[in-house]
C-alpha atoms as a PDB file:
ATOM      1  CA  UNK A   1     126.526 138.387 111.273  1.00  0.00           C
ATOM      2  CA  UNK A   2     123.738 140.080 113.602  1.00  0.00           C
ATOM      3  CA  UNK A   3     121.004 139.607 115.205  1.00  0.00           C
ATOM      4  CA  UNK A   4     118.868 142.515 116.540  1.00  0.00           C
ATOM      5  CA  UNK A   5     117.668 144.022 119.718  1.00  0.00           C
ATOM      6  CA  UNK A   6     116.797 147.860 119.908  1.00  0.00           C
ATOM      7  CA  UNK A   7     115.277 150.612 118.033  1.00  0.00           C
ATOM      8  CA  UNK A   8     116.875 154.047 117.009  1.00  0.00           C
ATOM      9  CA  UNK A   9     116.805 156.206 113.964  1.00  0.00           C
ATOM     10  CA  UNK A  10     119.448 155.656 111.199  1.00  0.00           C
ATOM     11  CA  UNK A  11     119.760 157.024 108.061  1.00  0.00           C
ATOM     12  CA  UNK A  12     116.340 158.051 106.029  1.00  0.00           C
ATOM     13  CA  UNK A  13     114.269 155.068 108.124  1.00  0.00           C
ATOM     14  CA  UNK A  14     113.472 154.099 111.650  1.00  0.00           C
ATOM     15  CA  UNK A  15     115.932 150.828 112.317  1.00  0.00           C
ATOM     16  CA  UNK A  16     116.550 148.373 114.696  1.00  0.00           C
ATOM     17  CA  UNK A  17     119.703 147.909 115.742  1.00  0.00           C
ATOM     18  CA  UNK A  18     122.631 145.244 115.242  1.00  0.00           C
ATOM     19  CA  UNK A  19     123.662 143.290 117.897  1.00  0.00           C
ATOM     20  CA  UNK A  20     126.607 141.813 115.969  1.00  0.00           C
ATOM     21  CA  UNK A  21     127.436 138.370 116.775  1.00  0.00           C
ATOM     22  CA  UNK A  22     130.121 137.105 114.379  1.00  0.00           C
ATOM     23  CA  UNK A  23     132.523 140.124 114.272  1.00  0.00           C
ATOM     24  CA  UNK A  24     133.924 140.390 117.464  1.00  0.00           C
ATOM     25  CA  UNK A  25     137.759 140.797 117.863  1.00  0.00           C
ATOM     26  CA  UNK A  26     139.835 137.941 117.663  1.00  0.00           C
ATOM     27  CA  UNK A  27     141.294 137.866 120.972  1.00  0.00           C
ATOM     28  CA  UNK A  28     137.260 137.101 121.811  1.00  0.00           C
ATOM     29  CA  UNK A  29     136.524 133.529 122.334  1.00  0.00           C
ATOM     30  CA  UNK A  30     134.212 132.475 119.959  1.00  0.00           C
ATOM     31  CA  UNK A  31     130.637 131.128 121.056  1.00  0.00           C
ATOM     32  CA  UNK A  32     129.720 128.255 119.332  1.00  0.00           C
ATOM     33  CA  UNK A  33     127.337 128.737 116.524  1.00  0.00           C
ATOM     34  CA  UNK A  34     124.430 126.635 116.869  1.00  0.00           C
ATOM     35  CA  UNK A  35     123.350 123.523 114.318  1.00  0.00           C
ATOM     36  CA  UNK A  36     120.631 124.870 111.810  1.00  0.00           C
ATOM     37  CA  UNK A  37     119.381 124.182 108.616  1.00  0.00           C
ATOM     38  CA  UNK A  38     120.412 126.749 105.685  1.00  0.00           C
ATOM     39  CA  UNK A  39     117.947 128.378 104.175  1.00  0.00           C
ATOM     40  CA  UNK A  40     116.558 127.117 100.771  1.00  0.00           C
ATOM     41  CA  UNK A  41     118.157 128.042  97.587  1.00  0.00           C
ATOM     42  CA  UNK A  42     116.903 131.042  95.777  1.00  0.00           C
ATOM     43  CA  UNK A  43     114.808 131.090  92.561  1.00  0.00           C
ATOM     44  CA  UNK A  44     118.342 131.396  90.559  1.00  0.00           C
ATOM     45  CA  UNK A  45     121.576 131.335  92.059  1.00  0.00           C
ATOM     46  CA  UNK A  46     124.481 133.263  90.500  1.00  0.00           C
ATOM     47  CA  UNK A  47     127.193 132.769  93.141  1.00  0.00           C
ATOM     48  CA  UNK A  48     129.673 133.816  90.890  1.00  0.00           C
ATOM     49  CA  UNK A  49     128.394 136.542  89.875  1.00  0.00           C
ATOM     50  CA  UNK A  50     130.215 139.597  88.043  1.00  0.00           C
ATOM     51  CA  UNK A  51     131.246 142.977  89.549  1.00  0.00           C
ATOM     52  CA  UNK A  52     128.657 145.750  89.514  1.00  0.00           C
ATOM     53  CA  UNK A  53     128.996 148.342  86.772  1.00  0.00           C
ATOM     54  CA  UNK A  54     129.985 151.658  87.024  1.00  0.00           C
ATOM     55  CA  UNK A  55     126.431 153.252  88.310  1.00  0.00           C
ATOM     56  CA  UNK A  56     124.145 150.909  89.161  1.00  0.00           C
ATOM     57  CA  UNK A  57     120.370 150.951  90.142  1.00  0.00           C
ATOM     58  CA  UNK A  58     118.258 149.890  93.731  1.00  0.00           C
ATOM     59  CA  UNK A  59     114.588 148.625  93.950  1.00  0.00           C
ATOM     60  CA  UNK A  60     112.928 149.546  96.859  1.00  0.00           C
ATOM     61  CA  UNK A  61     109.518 147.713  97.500  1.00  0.00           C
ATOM     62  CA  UNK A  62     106.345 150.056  97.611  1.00  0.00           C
ATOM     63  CA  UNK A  63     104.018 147.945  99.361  1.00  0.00           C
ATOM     64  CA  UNK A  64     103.938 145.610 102.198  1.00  0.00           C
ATOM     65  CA  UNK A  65     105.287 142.600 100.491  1.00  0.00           C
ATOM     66  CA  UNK A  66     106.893 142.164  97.502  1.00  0.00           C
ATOM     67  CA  UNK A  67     106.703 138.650  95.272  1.00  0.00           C
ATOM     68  CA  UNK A  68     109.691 136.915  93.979  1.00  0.00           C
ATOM     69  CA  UNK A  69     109.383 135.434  90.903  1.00  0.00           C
ATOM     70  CA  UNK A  70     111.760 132.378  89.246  1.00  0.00           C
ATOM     71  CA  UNK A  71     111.206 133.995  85.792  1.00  0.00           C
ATOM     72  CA  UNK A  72     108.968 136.976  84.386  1.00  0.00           C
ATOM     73  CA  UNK A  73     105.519 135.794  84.312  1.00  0.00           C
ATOM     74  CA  UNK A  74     106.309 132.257  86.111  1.00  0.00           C
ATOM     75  CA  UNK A  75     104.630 131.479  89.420  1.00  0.00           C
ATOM     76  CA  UNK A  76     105.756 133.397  92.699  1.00  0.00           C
ATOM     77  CA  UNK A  77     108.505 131.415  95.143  1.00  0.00           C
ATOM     78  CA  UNK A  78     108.925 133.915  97.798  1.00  0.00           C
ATOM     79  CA  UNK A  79     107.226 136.795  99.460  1.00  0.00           C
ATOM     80  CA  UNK A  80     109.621 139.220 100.898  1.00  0.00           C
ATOM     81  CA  UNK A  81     108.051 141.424 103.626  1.00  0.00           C
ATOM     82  CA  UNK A  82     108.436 145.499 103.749  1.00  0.00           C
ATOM     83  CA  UNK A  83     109.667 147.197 105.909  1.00  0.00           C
ATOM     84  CA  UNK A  84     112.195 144.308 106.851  1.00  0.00           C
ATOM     85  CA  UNK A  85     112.665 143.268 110.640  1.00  0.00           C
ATOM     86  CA  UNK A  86     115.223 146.014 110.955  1.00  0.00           C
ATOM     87  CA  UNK A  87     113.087 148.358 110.182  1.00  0.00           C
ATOM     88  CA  UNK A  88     114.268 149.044 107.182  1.00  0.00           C
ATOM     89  CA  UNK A  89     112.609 149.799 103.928  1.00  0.00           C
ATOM     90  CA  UNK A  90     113.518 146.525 101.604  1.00  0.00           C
ATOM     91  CA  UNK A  91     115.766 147.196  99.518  1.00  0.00           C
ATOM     92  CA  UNK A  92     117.266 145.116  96.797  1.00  0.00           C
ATOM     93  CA  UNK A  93     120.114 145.950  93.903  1.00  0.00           C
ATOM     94  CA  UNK A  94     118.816 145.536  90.111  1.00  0.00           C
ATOM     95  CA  UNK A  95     120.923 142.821  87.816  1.00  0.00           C
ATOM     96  CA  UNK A  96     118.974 143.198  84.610  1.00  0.00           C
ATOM     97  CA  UNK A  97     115.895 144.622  83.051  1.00  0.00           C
ATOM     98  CA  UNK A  98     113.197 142.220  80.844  1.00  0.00           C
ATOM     99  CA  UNK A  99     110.218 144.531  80.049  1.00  0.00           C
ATOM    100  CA  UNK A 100     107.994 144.935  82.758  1.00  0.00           C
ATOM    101  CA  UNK A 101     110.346 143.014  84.812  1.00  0.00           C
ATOM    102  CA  UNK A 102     113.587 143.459  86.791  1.00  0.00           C
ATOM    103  CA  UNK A 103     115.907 141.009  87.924  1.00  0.00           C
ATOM    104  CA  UNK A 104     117.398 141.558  91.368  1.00  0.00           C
ATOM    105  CA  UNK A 105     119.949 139.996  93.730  1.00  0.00           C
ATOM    106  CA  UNK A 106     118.632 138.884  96.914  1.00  0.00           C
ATOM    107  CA  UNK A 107     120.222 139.182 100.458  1.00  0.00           C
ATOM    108  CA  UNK A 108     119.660 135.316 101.333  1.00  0.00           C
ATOM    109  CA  UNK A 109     121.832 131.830 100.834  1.00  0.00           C
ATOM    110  CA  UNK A 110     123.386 130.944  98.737  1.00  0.00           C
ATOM    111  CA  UNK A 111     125.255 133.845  98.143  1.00  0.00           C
ATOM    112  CA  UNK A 112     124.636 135.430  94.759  1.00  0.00           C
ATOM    113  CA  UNK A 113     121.207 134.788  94.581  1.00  0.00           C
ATOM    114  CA  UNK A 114     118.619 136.037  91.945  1.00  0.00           C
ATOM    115  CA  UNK A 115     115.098 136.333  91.483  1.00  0.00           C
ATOM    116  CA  UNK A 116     112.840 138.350  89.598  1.00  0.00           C
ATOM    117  CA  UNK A 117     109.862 141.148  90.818  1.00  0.00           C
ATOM    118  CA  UNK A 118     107.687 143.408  88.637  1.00  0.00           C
ATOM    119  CA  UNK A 119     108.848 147.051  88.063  1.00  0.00           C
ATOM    120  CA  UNK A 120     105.775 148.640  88.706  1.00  0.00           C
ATOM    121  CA  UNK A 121     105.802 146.898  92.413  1.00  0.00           C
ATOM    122  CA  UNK A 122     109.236 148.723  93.056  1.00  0.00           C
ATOM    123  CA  UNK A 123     111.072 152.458  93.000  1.00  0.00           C
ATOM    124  CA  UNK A 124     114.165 152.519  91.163  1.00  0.00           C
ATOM    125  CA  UNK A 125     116.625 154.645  92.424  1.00  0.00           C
ATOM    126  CA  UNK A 126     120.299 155.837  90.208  1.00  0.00           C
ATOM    127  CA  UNK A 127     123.019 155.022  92.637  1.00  0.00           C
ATOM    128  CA  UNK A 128     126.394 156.898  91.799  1.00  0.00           C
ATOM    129  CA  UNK A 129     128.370 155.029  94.920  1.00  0.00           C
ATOM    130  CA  UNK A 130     129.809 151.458  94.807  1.00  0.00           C
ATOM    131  CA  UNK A 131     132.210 149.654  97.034  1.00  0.00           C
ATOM    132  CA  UNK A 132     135.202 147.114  96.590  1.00  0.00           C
ATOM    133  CA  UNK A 133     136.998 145.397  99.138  1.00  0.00           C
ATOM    134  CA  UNK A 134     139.800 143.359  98.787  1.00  0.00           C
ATOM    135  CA  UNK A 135     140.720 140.204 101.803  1.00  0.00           C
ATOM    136  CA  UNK A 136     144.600 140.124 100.415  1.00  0.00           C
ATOM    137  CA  UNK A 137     144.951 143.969 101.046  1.00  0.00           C
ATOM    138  CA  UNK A 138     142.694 144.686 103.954  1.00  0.00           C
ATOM    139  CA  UNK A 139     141.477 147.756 102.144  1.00  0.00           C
ATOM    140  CA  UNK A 140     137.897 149.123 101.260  1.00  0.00           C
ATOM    141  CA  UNK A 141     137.982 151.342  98.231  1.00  0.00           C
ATOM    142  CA  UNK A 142     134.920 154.155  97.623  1.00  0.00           C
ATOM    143  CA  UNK A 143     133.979 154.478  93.908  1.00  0.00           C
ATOM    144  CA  UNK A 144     131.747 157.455  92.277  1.00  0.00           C
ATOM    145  CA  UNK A 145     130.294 156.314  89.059  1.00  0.00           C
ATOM    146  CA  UNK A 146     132.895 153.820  88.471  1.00  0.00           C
ATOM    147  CA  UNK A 147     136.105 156.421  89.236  1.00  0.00           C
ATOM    148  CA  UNK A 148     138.132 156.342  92.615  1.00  0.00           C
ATOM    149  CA  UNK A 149     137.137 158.468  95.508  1.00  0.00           C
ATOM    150  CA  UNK A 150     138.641 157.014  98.318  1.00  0.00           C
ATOM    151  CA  UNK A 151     140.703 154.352 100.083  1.00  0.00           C
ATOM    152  CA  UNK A 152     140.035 153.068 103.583  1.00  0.00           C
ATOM    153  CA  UNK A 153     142.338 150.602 105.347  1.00  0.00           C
ATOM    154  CA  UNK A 154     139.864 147.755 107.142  1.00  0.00           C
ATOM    155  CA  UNK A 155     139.768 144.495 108.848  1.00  0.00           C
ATOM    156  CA  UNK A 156     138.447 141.375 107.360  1.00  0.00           C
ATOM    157  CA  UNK A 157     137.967 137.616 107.969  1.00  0.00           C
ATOM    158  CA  UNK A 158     140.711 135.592 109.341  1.00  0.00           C
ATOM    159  CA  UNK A 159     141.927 132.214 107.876  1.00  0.00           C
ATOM    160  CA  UNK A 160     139.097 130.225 109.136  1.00  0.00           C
ATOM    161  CA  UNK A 161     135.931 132.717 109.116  1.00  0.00           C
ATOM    162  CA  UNK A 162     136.926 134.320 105.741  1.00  0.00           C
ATOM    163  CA  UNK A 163     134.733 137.273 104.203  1.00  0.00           C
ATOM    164  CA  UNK A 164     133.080 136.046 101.628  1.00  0.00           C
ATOM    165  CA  UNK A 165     134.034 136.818  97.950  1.00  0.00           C
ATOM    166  CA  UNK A 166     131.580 137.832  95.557  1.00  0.00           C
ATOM    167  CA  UNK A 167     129.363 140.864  94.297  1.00  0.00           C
ATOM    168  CA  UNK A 168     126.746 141.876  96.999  1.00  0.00           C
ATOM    169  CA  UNK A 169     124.898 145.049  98.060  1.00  0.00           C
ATOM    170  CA  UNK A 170     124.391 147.346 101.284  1.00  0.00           C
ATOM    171  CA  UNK A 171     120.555 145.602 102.769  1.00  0.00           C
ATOM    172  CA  UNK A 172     120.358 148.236 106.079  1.00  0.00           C
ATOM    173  CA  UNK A 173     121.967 150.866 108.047  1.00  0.00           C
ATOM    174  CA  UNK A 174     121.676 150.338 111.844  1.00  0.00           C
ATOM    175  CA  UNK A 175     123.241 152.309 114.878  1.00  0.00           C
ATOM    176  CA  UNK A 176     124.378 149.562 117.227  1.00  0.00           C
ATOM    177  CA  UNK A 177     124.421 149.812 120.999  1.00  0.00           C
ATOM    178  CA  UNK A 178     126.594 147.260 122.022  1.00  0.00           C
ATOM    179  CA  UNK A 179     129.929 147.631 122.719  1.00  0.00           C
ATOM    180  CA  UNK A 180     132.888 147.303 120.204  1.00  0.00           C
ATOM    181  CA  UNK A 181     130.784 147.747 116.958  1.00  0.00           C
ATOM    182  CA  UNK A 182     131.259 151.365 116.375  1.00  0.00           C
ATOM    183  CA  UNK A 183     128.795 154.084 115.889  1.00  0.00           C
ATOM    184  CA  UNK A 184     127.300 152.549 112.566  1.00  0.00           C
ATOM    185  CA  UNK A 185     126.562 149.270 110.881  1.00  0.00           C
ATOM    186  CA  UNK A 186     125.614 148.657 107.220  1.00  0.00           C
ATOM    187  CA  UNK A 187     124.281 144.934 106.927  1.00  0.00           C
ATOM    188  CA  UNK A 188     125.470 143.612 103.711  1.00  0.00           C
ATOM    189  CA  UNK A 189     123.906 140.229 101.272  1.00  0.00           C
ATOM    190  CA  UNK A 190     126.509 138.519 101.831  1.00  0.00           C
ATOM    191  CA  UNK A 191     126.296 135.558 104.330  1.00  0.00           C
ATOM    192  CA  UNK A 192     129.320 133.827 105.604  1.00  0.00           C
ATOM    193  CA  UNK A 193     130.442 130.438 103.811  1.00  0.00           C
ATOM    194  CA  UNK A 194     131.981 129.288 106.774  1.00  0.00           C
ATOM    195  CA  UNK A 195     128.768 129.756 109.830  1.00  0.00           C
ATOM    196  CA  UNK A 196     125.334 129.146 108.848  1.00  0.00           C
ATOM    197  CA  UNK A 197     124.587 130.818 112.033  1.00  0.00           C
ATOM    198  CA  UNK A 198     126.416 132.763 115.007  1.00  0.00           C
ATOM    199  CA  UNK A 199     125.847 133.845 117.967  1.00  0.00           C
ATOM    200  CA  UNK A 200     121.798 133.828 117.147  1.00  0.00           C
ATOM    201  CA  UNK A 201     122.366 135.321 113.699  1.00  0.00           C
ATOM    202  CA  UNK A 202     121.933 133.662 109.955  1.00  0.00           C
ATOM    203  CA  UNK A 203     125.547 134.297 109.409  1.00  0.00           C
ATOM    204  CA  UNK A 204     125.073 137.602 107.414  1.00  0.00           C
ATOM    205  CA  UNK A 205     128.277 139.862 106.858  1.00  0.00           C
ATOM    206  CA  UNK A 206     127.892 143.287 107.825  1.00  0.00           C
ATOM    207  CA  UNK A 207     130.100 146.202 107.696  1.00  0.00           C
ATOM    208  CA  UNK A 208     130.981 148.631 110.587  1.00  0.00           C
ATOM    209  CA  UNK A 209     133.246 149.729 112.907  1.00  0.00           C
ATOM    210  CA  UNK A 210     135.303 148.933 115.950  1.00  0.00           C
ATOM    211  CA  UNK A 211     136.210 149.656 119.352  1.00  0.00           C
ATOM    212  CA  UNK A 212     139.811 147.361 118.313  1.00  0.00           C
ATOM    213  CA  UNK A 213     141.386 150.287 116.551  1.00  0.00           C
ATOM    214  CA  UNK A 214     144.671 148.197 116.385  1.00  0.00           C
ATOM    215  CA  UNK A 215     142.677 145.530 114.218  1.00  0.00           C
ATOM    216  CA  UNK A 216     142.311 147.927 110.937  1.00  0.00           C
ATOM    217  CA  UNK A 217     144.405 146.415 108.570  1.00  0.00           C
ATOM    218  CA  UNK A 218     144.581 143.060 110.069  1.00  0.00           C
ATOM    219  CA  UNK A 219     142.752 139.732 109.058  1.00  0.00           C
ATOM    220  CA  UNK A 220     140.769 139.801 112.339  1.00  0.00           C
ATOM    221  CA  UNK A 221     137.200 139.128 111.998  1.00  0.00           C
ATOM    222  CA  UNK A 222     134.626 135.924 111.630  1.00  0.00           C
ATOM    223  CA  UNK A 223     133.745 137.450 108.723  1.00  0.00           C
ATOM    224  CA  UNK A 224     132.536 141.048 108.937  1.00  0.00           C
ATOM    225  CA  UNK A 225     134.200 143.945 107.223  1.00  0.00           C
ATOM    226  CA  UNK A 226     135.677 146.701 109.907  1.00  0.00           C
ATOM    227  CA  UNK A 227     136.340 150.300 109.208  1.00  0.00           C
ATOM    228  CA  UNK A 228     137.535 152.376 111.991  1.00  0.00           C
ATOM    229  CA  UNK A 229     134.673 154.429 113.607  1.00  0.00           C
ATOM    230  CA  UNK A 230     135.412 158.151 111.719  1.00  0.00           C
ATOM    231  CA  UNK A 231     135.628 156.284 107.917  1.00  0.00           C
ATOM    232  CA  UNK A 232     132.147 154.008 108.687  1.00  0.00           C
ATOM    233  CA  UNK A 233     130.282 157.470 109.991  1.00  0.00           C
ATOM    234  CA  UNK A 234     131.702 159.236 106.723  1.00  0.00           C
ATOM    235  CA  UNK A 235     129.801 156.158 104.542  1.00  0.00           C
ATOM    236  CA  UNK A 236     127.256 156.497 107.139  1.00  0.00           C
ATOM    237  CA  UNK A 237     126.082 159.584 105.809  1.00  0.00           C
ATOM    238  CA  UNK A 238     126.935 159.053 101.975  1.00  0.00           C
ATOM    239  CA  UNK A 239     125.502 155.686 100.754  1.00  0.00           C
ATOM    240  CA  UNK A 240     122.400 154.617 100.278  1.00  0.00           C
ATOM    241  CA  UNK A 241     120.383 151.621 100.994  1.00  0.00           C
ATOM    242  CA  UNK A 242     121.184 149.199  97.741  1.00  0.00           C
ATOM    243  CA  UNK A 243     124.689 150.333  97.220  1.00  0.00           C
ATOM    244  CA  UNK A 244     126.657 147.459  95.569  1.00  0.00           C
ATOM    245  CA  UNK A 245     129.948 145.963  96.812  1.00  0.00           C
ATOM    246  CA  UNK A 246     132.286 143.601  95.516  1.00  0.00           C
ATOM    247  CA  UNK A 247     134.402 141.974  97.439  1.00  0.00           C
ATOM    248  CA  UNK A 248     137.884 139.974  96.109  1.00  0.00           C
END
């Protein structure tokens, strides 16, 4: 859950960086997220949709925008803008392939969203990497086409600002500046079911790290996943834009 102030260089892109507002530790009062209206549901919603397979595959926009479609050949609902405010180059994870067309999650309510864009208006990219966390064990597991790499005790949403569950995808790396957040910050697609906005934000989940080492482990957040700050720099400099994670 961010909202962003500053610019610095991240990983492979110039990014803005994350002022996270719905992660702070729990012994921080919590502001009080402001009344808005939730964006508009996507041209599909899947919000239950499966895990990622074992490799997977991003689609990174090649021009300014890039159109959204409902179906292949239907009429365009959305135009998604490139680079994205961050900075970032947009970046979105591939579900299926029809022809000429791809379908493709979206980072945007509700979670598990779809839509469809052409191929030829994207790069694919082969991504070896995948995530999955799990809320019961406070643990974030690093996968290499589909086989075990690594484990990494984390924090993740308490009782009442849950992480979401679901099957999502890394949107942005950022380098915040504030305090408490860690050296890095991957923003994720997954928005929080709880806040439709914080502290400025839309409510989007990110994962990063923490000044609160004694929180890894814990149920501690509004929603955000924590790593401590040496396991988020190690991802930091592994994953790609587009990597998927599930999270049960």
């Amino acid at each position: 859950m961010f909202t962003r102030t500053t610019v610095c260089v991240g990983a492979s892109a110039l990014l803005t960086i994350l002022l996270l507002a719905g992660c702070t530790p729990a012994a921080t009062p919590d502001a009080a997220p402001s009344a808005t209206v939730e964006a508009q549901p996507s041209p599909a919603a899947t919000p239950t949709a499966s895990a990622p397979a074992a490799t997977a595959t991003s689609a990174t926009a090649i021009g300014a925008t890039l159109e959204v479609f409902a179906e292949p050949g239907g009429s365009a609902t959305t135009t998604l803008t490139n680079p994205q405010e961050s900075g970032a180059p947009l970046t979105l994870l591939v579900a299926a392939a029809q022809g000429d067309w791809l379908q493709v999650h979206l980072a945007q309510r509700p979670n598990g969203s779809t839509g469809w864009v052409r191929a030829d208006a994207v790069q694919q990219h082969r991504l070896e990497y995948s995530l999955e966390a799990s809320t019961e064990a406070n643990t974030l597991t690093l996968l290499k086409n589909g086989q075990v790499v690594k484990s990494f005790s984390a924090a993740t949403g308490t009782g009442g600002t849950p992480t979401p569950h679901g099957a999502f995808f890394v949107t942005e790396l950022l380098e915040p500046t504030n305090e408490g957040y860690g050296p890095f910050a991957f923003g994720l697609s997954a928005f929080s079911d709880v806040l439709s906005s914080f502290g400025g934000g839309p409510g989007q989940i990110g994962l990063h790290g923490t000044d609160d080492v004694e929180s890894i482990g814990q149920s501690a957040s509004h929603g955000c996943i924590r790593l401590s700050n040496a396991d988020i720099t190690e991802l930091a400099n592994l994953l790609p834009l587009g990597t998927p994670i599930t999270i049960s």
